[in-house]
Protein backbone atom coordinates (compact mmCIF):
# COMPACT_ATOMS: atom_id res chain seq x y z
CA UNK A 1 57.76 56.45 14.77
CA UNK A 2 57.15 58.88 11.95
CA UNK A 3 53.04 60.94 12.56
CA UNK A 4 52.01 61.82 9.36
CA UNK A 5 50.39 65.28 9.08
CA UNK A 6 47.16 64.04 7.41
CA UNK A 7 44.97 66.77 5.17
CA UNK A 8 41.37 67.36 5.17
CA UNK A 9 41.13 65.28 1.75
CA UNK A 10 43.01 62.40 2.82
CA UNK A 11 40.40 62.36 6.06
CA UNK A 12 37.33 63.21 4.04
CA UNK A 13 37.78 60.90 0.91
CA UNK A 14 35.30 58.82 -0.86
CA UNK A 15 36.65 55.61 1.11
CA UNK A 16 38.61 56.41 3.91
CA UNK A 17 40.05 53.38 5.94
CA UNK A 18 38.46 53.51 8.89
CA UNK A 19 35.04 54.29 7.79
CA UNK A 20 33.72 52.45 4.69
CA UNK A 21 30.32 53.63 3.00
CA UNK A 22 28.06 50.82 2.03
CA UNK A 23 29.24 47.71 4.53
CA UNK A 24 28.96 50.15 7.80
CA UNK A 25 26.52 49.34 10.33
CA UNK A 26 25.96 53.11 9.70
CA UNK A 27 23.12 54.15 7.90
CA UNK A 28 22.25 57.68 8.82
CA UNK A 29 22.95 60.40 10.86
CA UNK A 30 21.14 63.95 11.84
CA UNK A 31 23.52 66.51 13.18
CA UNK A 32 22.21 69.88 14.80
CA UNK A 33 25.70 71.19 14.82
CA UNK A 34 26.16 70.64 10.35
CA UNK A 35 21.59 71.41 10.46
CA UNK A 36 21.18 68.08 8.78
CA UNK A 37 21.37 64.46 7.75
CA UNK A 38 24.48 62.35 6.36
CA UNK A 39 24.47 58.75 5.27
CA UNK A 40 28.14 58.59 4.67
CA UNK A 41 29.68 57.19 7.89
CA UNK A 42 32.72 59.07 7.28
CA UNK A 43 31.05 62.24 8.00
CA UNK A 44 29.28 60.92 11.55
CA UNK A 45 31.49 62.80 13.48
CA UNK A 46 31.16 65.10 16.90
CA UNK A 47 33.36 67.90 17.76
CA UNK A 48 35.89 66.95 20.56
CA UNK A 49 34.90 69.65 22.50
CA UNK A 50 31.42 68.84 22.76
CA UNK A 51 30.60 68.60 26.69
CA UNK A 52 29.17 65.37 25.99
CA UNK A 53 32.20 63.91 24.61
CA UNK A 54 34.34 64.95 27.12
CA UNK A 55 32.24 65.13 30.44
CA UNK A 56 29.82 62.80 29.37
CA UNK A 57 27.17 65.97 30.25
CA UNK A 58 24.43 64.57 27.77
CA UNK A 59 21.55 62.44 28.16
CA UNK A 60 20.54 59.49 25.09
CA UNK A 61 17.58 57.07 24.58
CA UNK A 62 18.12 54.13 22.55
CA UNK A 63 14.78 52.68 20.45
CA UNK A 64 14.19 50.28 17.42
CA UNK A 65 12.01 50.99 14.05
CA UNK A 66 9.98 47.28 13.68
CA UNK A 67 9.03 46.74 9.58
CA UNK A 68 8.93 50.55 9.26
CA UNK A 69 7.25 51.48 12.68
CA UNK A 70 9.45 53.07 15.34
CA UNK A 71 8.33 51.11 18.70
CA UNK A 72 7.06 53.47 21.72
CA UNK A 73 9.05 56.61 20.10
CA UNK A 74 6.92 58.79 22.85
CA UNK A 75 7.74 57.01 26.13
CA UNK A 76 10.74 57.27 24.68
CA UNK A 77 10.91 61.40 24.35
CA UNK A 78 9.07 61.79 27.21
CA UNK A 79 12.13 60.29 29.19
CA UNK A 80 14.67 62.43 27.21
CA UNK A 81 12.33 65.47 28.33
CA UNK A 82 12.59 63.96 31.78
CA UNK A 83 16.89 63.29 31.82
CA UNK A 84 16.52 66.39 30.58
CA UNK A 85 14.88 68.63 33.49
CA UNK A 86 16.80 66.57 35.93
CA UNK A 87 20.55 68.31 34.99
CA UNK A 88 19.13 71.36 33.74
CA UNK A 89 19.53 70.67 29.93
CA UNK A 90 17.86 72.78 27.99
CA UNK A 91 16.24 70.67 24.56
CA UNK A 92 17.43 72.17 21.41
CA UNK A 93 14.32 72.01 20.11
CA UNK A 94 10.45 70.65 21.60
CA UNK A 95 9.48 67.25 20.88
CA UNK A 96 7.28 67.79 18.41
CA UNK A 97 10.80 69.09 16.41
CA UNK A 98 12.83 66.31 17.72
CA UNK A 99 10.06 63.62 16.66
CA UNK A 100 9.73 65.04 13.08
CA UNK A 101 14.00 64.65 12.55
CA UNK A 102 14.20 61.36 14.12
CA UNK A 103 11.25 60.15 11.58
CA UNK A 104 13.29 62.07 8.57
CA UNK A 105 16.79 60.87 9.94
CA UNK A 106 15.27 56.87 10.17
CA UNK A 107 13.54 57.55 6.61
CA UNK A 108 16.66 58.70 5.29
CA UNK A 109 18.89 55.61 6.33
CA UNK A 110 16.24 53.74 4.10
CA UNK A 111 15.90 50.40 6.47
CA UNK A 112 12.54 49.35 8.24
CA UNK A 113 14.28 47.23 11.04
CA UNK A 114 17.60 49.22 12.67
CA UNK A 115 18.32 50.90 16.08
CA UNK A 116 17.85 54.57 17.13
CA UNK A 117 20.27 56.23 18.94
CA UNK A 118 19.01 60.11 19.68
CA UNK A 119 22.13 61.93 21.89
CA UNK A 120 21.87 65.69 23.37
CA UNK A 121 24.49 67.41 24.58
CA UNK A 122 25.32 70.26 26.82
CA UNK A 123 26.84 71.81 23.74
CA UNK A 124 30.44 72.67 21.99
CA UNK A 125 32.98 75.70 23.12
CA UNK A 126 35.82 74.30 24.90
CA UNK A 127 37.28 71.60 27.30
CA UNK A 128 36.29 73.16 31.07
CA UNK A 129 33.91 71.38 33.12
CA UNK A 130 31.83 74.05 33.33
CA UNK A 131 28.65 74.59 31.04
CA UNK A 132 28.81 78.25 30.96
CA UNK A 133 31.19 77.60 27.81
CA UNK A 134 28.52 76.18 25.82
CA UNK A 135 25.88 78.33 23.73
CA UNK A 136 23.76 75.70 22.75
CA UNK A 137 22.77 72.14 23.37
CA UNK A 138 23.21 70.11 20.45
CA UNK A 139 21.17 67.06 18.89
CA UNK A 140 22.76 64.02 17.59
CA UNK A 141 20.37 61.42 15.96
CA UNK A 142 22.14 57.69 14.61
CA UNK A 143 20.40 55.05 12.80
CA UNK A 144 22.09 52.22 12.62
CA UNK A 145 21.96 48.77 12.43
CA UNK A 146 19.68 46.14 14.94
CA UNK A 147 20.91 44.44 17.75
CA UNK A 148 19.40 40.78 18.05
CA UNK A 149 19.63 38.02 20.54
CA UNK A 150 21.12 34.72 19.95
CA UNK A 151 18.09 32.46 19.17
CA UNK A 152 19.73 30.20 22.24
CA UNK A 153 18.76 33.42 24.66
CA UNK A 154 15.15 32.94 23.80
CA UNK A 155 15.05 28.83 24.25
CA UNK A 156 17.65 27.74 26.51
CA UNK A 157 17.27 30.91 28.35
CA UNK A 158 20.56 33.30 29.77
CA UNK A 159 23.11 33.43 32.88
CA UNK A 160 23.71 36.63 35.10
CA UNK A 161 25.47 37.24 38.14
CA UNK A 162 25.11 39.38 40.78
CA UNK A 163 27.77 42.46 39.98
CA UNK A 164 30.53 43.58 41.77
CA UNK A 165 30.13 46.96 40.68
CA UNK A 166 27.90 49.36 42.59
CA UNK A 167 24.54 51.26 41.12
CA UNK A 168 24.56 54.79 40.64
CA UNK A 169 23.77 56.91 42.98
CA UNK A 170 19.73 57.43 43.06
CA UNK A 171 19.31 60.64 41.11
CA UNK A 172 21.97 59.82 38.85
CA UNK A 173 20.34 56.08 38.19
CA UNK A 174 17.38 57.87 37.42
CA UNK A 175 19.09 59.82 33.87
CA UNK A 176 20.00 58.31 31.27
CA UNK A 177 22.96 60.42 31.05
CA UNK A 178 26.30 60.01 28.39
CA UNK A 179 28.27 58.74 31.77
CA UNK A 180 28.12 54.99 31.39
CA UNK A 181 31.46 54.06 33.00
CA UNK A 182 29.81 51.73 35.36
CA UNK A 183 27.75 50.22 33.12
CA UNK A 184 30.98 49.61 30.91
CA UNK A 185 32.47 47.97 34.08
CA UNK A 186 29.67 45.85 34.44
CA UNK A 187 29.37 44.54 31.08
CA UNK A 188 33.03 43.66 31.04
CA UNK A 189 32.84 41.71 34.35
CA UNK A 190 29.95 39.65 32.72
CA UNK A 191 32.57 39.14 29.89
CA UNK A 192 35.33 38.27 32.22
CA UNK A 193 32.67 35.81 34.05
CA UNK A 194 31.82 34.23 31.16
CA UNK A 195 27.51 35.15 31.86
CA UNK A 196 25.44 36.73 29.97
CA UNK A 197 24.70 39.55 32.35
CA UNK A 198 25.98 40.96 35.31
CA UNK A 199 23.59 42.56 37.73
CA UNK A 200 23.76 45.40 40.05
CA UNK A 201 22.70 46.06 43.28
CA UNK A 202 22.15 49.44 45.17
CA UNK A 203 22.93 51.07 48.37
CA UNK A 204 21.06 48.92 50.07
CA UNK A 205 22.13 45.88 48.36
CA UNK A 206 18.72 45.30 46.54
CA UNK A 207 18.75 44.15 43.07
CA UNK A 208 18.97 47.30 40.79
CA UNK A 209 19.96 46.56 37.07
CA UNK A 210 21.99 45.63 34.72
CA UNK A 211 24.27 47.24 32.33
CA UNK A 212 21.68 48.27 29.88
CA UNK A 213 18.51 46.00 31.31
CA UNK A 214 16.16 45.99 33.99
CA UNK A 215 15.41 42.81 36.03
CA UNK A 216 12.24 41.46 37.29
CA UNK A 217 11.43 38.43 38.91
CA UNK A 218 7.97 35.91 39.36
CA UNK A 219 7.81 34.47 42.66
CA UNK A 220 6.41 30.53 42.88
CA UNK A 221 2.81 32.33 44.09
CA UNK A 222 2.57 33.84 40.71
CA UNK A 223 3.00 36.91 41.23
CA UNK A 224 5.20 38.99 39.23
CA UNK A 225 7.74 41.55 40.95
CA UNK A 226 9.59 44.37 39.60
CA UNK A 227 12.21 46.77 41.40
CA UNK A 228 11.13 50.06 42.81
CA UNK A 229 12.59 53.23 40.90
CA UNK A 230 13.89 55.01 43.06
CA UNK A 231 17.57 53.58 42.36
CA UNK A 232 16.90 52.49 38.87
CA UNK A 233 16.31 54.06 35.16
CA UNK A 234 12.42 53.53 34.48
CA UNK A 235 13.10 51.31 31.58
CA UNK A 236 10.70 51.67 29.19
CA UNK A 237 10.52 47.79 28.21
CA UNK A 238 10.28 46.97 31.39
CA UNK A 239 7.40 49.36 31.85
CA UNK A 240 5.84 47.89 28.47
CA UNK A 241 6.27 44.72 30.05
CA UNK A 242 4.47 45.41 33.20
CA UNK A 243 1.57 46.30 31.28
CA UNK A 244 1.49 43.62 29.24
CA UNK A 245 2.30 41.47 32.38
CA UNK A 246 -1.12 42.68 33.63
CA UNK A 247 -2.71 41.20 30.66
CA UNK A 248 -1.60 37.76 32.35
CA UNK A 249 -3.37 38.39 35.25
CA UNK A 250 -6.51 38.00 32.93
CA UNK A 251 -5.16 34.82 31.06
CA UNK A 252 -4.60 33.41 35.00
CA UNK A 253 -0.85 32.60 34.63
CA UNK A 254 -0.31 35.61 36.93
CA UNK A 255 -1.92 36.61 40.19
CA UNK A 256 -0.46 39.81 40.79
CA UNK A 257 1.99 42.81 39.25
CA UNK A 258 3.55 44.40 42.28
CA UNK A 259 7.06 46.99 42.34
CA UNK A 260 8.70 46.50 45.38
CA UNK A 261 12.82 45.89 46.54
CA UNK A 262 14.09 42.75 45.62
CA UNK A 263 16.54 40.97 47.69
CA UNK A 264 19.39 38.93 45.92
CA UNK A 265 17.78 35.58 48.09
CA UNK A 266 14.51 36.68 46.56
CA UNK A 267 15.96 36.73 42.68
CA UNK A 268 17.30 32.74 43.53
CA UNK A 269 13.98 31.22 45.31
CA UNK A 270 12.07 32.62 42.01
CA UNK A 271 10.47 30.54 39.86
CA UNK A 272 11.24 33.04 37.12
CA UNK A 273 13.76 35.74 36.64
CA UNK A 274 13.23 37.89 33.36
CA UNK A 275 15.72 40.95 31.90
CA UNK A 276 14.02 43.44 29.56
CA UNK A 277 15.74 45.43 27.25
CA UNK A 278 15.49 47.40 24.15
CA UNK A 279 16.68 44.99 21.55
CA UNK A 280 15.66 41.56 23.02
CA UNK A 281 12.71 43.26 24.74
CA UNK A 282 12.56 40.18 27.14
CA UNK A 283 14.60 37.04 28.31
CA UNK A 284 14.41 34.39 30.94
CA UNK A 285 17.52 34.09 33.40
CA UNK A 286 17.61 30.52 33.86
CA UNK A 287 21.40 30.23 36.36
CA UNK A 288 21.64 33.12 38.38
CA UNK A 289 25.31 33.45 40.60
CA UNK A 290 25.15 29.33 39.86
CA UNK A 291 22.07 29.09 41.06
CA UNK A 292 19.27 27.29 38.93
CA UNK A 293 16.24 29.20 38.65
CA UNK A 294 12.81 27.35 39.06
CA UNK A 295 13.36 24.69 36.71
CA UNK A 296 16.55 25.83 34.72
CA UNK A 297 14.71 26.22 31.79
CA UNK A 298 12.02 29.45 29.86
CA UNK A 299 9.28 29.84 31.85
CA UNK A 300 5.62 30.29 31.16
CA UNK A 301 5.44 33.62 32.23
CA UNK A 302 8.54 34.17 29.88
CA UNK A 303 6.91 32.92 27.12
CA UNK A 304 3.24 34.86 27.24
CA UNK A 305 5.16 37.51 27.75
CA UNK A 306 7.30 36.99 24.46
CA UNK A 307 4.58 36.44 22.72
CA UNK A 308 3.19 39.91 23.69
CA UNK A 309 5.78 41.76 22.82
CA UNK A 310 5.93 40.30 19.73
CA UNK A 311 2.50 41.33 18.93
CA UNK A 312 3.02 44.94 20.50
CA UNK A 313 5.87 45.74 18.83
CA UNK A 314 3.91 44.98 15.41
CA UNK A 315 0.27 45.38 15.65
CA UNK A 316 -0.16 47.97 18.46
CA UNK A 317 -0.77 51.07 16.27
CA UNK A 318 -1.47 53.07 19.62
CA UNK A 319 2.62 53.09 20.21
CA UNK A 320 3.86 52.35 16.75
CA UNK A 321 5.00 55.81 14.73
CA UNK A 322 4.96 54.49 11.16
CA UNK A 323 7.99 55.74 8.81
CA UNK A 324 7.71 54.25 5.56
């Protein structure tokens, strides 16, 4: 087998091979390490020795831009400024900073409804494991294209099971961190299952989360239950949907919003079992490990609580950062 020594212009040209301006899924990308943004996929690169690439030592949040509004950008940073403190990562810049080149970097890619990707990392300088190589931390922002749900997710409902694969540890559960090996493994054993969604559980064998989702259930009383967070991420569409779960309370389809451990026997005597997530923002489990959930169908709770969304993620200017 014959390597060809490839140059810099055969890597870099107008349409290399494996990167193809204009039908990517690519549409912009802000680079603290070049000090600014490309639209070219071909140039969305990170160096190799970036501690993030390989040691996974960075933290991400992942958020969509709704008709030209980014959806709760600051719950959003305020987690990154959370992952952040937890492993000692120094921000490259404050938030105000960070806010102002993800607005730029989503204005630049030019489309009102895409996906947000914001990475930092420890920072570039060599391949040890330990971060005294690395001057700086560095700031990746990626706009790319929207992730949405079959329309058979939102009216026949989805299947999870309960995952082989155990929850992180609870201070690593709690960052968002660049190490998403289990959550790989889980995603794939949903795959190999032929579900939906695979769920975790943690030490203790209480439902965590999934992959990339967190889980709550809504007992036949009404009353809607969510994990505690002490070995989970605080999901930040889960949290929006706790709120707006309390707005049920008024409406009288709920009786009560309560966080508490939730037992795997719990999750299949439900009458409800919702996943919230950044792209779908919410979706009724309606066969969980086999097991038919209330009446194997979208609930009611499932669908006020679509509807909510829906309207939050347009019309509530209070957590809507407006870009074009």
């Amino acid at each position: 087998m014959d390597i060809k020594i490839l140059s810099k212009e055969e890597i870099f040209s107008p349409t290399p091979s494996w990167r193809t301006p204009g039908s990517s899924n690519y549409f912009a990308m802000y680079s603290s390490v070049f000090g600014g943004i490309v639209t070219d996929p071909s140039l969305m690169v990170i160096p190799l020795d970036d501690h993030m690439v390989h040691r996974g030592d960075g933290i991400f949040e992942a958020f969509k831009c709704v008709n030209g509004n980014i959806y709760n950008l600051d719950a959003h940073l305020a987690r990154l400024e959370r992952s952040a403190k937890l492993i000692s990562l120094k921000l490259p810049f404050d938030l105000a900073t960070i806010k102002k080149i993800i607005i730029k970097t989503v204005a630049t890619g030019g489309r009102k409804d895409c996906i947000v990707r914001v990475f930092v990392s420890r920072g570039i300088g060599g391949f040890d494991c330990s971060p005294r190589e690395c001057e700086k931390s560095n700031l990746y922002v990626v706009v790319i294209s929207p992730w949405k749900a079959p329309e058979h997710f939102y009216t026949q409902g989805v299947t999870a099971i309960t995952s082989k694969i155990p929850a992180k540890p609870s201070f690593f559960a709690q960052v968002k961190s660049c190490n998403y090996l289990p959550n790989v493994l889980v995603e794939m054993e949903a795959e190999e299952n032929n579900v939906d969604f695979a769920i975790m559980r943690d030490e203790k064998g209480f439902i965590a989360e999934g992959a990339t989702e967190n889980v709550a259930i809504v007992t036949k009383e009404k009353v809607f239950v969510y994990p505690r967070f002490d070995h989970i991420l605080r999901g930040t569409s889960l949290l929006r949907g706790v709120e707006l779960a309390r707005e049920l309370i008024k409406m009288g389809i709920l009786r009560n919003v309560i966080q508490k451990d939730i037992s795997v026997e719990e999750a299949y005597e439900s009458s409800e079992m919702l996943i919230f997530g950044t792209g779908p923002n919410v979706l009724p489990v309606v066969k969980y490990d086999g097991r038919k959930i209330g009446e194997g169908k979208p609930g009611p709770v499932f669908h006020a609580l679509f509807n909510l969304f829906q309207k939050d993620t347009t019309e509530n200017k209070e957590i809507l950062t407006p870009v074009f």
